[in-house]
Protein backbone atom coordinates (compact mmCIF):
# COMPACT_ATOMS: atom_id res chain seq x y z
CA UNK A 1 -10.35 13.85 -11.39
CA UNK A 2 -12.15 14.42 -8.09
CA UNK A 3 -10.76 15.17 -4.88
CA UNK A 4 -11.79 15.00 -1.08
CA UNK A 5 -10.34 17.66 1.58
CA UNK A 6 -10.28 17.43 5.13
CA UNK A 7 -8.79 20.15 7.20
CA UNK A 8 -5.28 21.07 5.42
CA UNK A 9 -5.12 17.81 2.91
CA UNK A 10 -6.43 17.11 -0.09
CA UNK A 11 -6.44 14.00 -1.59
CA UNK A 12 -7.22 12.64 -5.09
CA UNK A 13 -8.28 9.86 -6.24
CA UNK A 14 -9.80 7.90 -9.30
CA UNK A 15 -12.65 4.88 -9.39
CA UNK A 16 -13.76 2.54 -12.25
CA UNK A 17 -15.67 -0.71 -12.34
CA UNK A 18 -18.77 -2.04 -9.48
CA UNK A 19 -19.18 -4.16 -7.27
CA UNK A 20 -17.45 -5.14 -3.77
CA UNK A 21 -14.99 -2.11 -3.06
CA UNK A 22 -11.23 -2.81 -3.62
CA UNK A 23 -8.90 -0.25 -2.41
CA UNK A 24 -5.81 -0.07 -4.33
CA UNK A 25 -2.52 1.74 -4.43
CA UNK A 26 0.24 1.54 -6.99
CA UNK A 27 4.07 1.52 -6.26
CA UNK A 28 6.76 4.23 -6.53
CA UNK A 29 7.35 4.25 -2.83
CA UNK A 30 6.79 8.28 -1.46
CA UNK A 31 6.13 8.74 -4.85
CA UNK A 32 2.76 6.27 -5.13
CA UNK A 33 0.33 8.37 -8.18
CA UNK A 34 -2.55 6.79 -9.81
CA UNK A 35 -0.36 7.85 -12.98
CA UNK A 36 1.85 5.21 -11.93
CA UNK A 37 0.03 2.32 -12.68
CA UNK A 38 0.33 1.66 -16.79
CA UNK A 39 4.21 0.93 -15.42
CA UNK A 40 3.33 -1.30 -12.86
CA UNK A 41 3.99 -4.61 -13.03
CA UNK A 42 0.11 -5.12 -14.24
CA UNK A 43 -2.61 -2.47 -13.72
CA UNK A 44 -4.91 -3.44 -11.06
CA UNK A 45 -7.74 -0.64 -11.55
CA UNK A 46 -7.78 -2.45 -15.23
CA UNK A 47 -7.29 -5.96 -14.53
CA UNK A 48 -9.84 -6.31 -11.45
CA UNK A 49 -12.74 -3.14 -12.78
CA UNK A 50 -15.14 -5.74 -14.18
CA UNK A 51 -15.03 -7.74 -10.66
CA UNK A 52 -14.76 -5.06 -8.20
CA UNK A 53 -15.57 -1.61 -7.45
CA UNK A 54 -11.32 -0.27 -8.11
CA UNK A 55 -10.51 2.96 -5.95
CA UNK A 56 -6.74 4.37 -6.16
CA UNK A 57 -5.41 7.24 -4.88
CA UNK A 58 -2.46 9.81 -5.47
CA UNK A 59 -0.49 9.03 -1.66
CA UNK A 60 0.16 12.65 0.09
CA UNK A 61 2.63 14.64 -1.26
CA UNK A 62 3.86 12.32 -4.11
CA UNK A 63 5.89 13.86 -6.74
CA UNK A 64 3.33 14.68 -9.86
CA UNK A 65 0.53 13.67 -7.54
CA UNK A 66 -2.32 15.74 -6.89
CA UNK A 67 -2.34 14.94 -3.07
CA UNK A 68 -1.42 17.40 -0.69
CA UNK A 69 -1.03 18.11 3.12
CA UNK A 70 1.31 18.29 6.37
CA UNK A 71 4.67 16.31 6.51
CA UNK A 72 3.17 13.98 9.31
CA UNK A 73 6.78 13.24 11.10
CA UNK A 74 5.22 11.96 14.26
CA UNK A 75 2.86 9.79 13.03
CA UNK A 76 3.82 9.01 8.93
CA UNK A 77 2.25 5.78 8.63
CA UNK A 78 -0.72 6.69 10.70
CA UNK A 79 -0.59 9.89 8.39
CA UNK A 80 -1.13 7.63 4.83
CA UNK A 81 -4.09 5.48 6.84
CA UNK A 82 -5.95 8.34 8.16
CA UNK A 83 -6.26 9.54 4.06
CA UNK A 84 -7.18 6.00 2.59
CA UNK A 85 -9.66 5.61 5.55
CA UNK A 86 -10.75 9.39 5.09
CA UNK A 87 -11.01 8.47 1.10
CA UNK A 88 -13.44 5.58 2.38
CA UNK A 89 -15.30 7.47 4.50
CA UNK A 90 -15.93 10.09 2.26
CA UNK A 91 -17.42 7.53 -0.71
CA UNK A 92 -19.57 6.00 2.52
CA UNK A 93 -17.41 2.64 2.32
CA UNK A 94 -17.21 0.72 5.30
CA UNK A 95 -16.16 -2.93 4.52
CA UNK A 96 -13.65 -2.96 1.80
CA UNK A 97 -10.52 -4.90 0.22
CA UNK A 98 -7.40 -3.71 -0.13
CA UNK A 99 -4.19 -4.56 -2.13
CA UNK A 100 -0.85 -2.51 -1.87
CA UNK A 101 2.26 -2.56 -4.09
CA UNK A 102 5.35 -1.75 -2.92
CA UNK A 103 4.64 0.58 -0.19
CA UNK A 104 1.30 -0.65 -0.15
CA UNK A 105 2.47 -3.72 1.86
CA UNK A 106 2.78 -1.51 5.06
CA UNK A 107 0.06 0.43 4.17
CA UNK A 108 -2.08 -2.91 4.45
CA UNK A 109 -0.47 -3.95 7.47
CA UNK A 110 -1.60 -0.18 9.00
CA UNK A 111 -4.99 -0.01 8.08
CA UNK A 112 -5.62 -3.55 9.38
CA UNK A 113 -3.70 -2.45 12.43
CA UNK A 114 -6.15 0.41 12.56
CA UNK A 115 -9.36 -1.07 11.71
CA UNK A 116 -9.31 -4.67 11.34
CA UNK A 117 -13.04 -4.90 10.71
CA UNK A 118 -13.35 -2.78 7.90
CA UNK A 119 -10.35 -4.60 6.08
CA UNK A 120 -12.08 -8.09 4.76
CA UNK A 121 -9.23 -9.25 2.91
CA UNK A 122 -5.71 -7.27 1.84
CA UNK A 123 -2.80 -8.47 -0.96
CA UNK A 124 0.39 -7.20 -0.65
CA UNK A 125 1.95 -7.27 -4.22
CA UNK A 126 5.71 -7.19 -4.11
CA UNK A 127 6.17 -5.50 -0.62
CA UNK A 128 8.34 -2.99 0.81
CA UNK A 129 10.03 -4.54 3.79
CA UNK A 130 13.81 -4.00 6.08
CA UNK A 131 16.27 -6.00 4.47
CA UNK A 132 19.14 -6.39 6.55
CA UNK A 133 21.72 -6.72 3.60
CA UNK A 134 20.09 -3.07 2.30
CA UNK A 135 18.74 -1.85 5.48
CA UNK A 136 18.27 1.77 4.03
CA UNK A 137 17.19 1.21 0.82
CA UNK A 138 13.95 2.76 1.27
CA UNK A 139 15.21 5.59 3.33
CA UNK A 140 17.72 6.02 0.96
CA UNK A 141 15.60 6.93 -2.08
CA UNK A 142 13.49 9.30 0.20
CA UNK A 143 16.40 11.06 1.02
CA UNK A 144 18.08 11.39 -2.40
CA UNK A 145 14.93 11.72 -4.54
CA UNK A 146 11.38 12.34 -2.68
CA UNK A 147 12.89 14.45 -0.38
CA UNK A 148 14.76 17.02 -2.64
CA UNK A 149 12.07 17.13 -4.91
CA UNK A 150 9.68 17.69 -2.49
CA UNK A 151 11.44 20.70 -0.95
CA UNK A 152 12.12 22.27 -4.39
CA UNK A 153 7.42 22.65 -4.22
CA UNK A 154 7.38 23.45 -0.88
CA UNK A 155 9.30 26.49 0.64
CA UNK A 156 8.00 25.69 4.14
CA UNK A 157 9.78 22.20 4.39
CA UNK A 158 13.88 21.84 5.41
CA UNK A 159 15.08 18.64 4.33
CA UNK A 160 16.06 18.13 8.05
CA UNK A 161 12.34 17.53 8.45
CA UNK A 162 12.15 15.27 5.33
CA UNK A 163 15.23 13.28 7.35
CA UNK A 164 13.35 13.16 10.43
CA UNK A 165 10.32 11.99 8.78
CA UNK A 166 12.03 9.31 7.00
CA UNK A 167 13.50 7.84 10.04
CA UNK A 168 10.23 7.57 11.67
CA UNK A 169 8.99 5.77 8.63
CA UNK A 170 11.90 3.09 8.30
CA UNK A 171 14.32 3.35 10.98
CA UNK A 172 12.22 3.46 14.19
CA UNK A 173 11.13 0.10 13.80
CA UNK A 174 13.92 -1.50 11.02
CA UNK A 175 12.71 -4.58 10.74
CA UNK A 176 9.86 -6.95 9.01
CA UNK A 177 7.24 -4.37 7.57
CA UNK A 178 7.97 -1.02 9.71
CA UNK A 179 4.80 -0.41 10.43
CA UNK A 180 3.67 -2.87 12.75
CA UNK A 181 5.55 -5.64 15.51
CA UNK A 182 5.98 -9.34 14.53
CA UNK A 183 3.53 -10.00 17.41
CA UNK A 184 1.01 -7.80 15.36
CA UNK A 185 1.31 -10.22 12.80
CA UNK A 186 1.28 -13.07 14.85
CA UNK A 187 -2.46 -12.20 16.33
CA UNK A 188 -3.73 -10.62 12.80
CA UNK A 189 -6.73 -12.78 11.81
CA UNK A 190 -7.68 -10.92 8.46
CA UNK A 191 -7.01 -12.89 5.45
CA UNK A 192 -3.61 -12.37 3.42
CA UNK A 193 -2.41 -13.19 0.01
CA UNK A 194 1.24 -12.00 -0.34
CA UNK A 195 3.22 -11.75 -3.36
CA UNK A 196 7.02 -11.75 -2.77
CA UNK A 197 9.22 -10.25 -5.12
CA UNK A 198 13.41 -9.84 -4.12
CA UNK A 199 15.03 -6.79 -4.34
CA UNK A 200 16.90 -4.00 -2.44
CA UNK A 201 13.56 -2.39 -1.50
CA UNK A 202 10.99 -5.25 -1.78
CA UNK A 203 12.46 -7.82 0.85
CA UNK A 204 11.72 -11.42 -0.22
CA UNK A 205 12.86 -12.22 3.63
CA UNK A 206 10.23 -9.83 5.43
CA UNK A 207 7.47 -10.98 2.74
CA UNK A 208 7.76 -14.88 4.04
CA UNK A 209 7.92 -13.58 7.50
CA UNK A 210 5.11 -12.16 7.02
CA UNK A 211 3.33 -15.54 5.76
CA UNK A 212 4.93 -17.18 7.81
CA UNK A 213 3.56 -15.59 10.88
CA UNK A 214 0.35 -14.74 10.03
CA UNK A 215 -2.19 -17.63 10.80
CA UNK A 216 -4.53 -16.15 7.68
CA UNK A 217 -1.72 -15.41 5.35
CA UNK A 218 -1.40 -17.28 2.10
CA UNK A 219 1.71 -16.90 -0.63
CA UNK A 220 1.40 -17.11 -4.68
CA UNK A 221 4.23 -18.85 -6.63
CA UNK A 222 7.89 -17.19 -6.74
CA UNK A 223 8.83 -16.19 -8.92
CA UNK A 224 5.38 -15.03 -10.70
CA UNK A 225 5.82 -12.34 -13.38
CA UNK A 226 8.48 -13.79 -15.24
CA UNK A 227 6.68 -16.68 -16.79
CA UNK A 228 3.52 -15.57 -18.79
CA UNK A 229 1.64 -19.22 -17.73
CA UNK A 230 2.67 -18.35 -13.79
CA UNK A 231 1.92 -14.66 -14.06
CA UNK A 232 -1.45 -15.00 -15.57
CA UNK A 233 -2.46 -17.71 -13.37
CA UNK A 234 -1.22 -15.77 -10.25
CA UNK A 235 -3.85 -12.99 -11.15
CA UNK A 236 -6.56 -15.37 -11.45
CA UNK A 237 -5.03 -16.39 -7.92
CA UNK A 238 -5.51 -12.58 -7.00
CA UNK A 239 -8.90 -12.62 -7.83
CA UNK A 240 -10.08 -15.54 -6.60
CA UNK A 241 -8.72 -14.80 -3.39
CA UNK A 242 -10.66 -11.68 -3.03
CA UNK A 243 -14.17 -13.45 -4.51
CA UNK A 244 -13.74 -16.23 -2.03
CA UNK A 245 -13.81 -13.14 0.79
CA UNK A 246 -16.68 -11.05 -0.30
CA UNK A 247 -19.49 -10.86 2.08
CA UNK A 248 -22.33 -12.67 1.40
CA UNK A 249 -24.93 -9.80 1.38
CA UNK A 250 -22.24 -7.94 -1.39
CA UNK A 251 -23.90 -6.34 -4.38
CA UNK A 252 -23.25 -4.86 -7.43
């Protein structure tokens, strides 16, 4: 699979399909691998390849990834956009889509933080988001899996750092998506399609927030993956969403 480097990280990454580029990242949390995506809860880079150009990516320095660089502790999130944006750059995409799962919900909210008019449209599929009954569920499973794992490859990392770097990820800001302020979301004009899902990690609460505060933001049916008539017409959903938002002058 190819990779792109810049300075001390390497990233890899995997494309299928043409057309209208759709960035895409599959769930596991710190642990977020293009591997991951036959147990997702459906495949994106299969489902959407004949509609749009599908680009995933191994996330830095997920277990049985292939991506590699610095522990960003000052700047995590910041860290995870500068490589999907790098990733971009790199293929010479400006204007793109993007849909997260899991983790990928904060992810979208960053890189339309970051660069609002390169992000046309962005779906959040079953978001991470602070819960307050399970307030550390996501640092949680950093600590007691990511984390240990991580410092059993790399020598060069304490997991006092991997502590410190978890609390700037979910406990600086522990609330709604981490990432970025309810008034963020309030004045975010890109359009939205959210799918909640409820557990400890992927807070049904923060998810509606999130639609509910964003003028652009629109919500499927919940529950959707349960029912096979709700789940396959919630993809169609998916995709028509993201047709509706392609530019005009969009080719193949």
């Amino acid at each position: 699979m190819p990779f792109y480097e810049r300075g001390d990280v390497r990233i890899r990454y995997e494309e299928v399909g043409s057309g209208f580029p759709l960035l895409v990242t599959p769930g596991g949390g710190l642990n977020s691998v293009l591997d991951g995506w036959p147990r997702q809860v459906f495949n994106a880079m299969e489902v959407f390849k004949d509609d749009f150009r599908c680009i995933t990516l191994d996330q830095r320095n997920a277990i049985g990834g292939g991506s590699t660089g610095p522990v960003q502790v000052e700047d995590p999130w910041g860290a995870f956009a500068d490589d999907q944006l790098g990733l971009m750059d790199h293929l010479g995409i400006q204007e793109f889509f993007f849909m997260g799962y899991c983790i990928g919900g904060p992810f979208a909210m960053k890189l339309i933080e970051r660069v609002p008019e390169r992000v046309l449209a962005a779906v959040l599929c079953q978001p991470v988001g602070h819960s307050p009954k399970t307030p550390d569920a996501m640092y949680n499973s950093g600590h007691d899996n990511w984390g240990p794992a991580l410092c059993s490859e790399r020598p060069d990392l304490t997991m006092e750092v991997v502590d410190q770097y978890l609390h700037n990820l979910y406990r600086i800001q522990p609330d709604f998506m981490y990432c970025v302020s309810r008034d963020f979301a309030r004045s975010c004009r890109t359009p939205m399609l959210v799918m909640p899902d409820d557990t400890p990690s992927h807070s049904y609460e923060a998810a509606m927030d999130l639609v509910e505060l964003a003028p652009n933001a629109q919500v499927t049916p919940y529950p959707w993956k349960e029912a096979p008539d709700i789940f396959a017409s919630t993809i169609e959903q998916v995709r028509s969403f993201l047709q509706a938002h392609e530019p005009v002058s969009a080719g193949g």
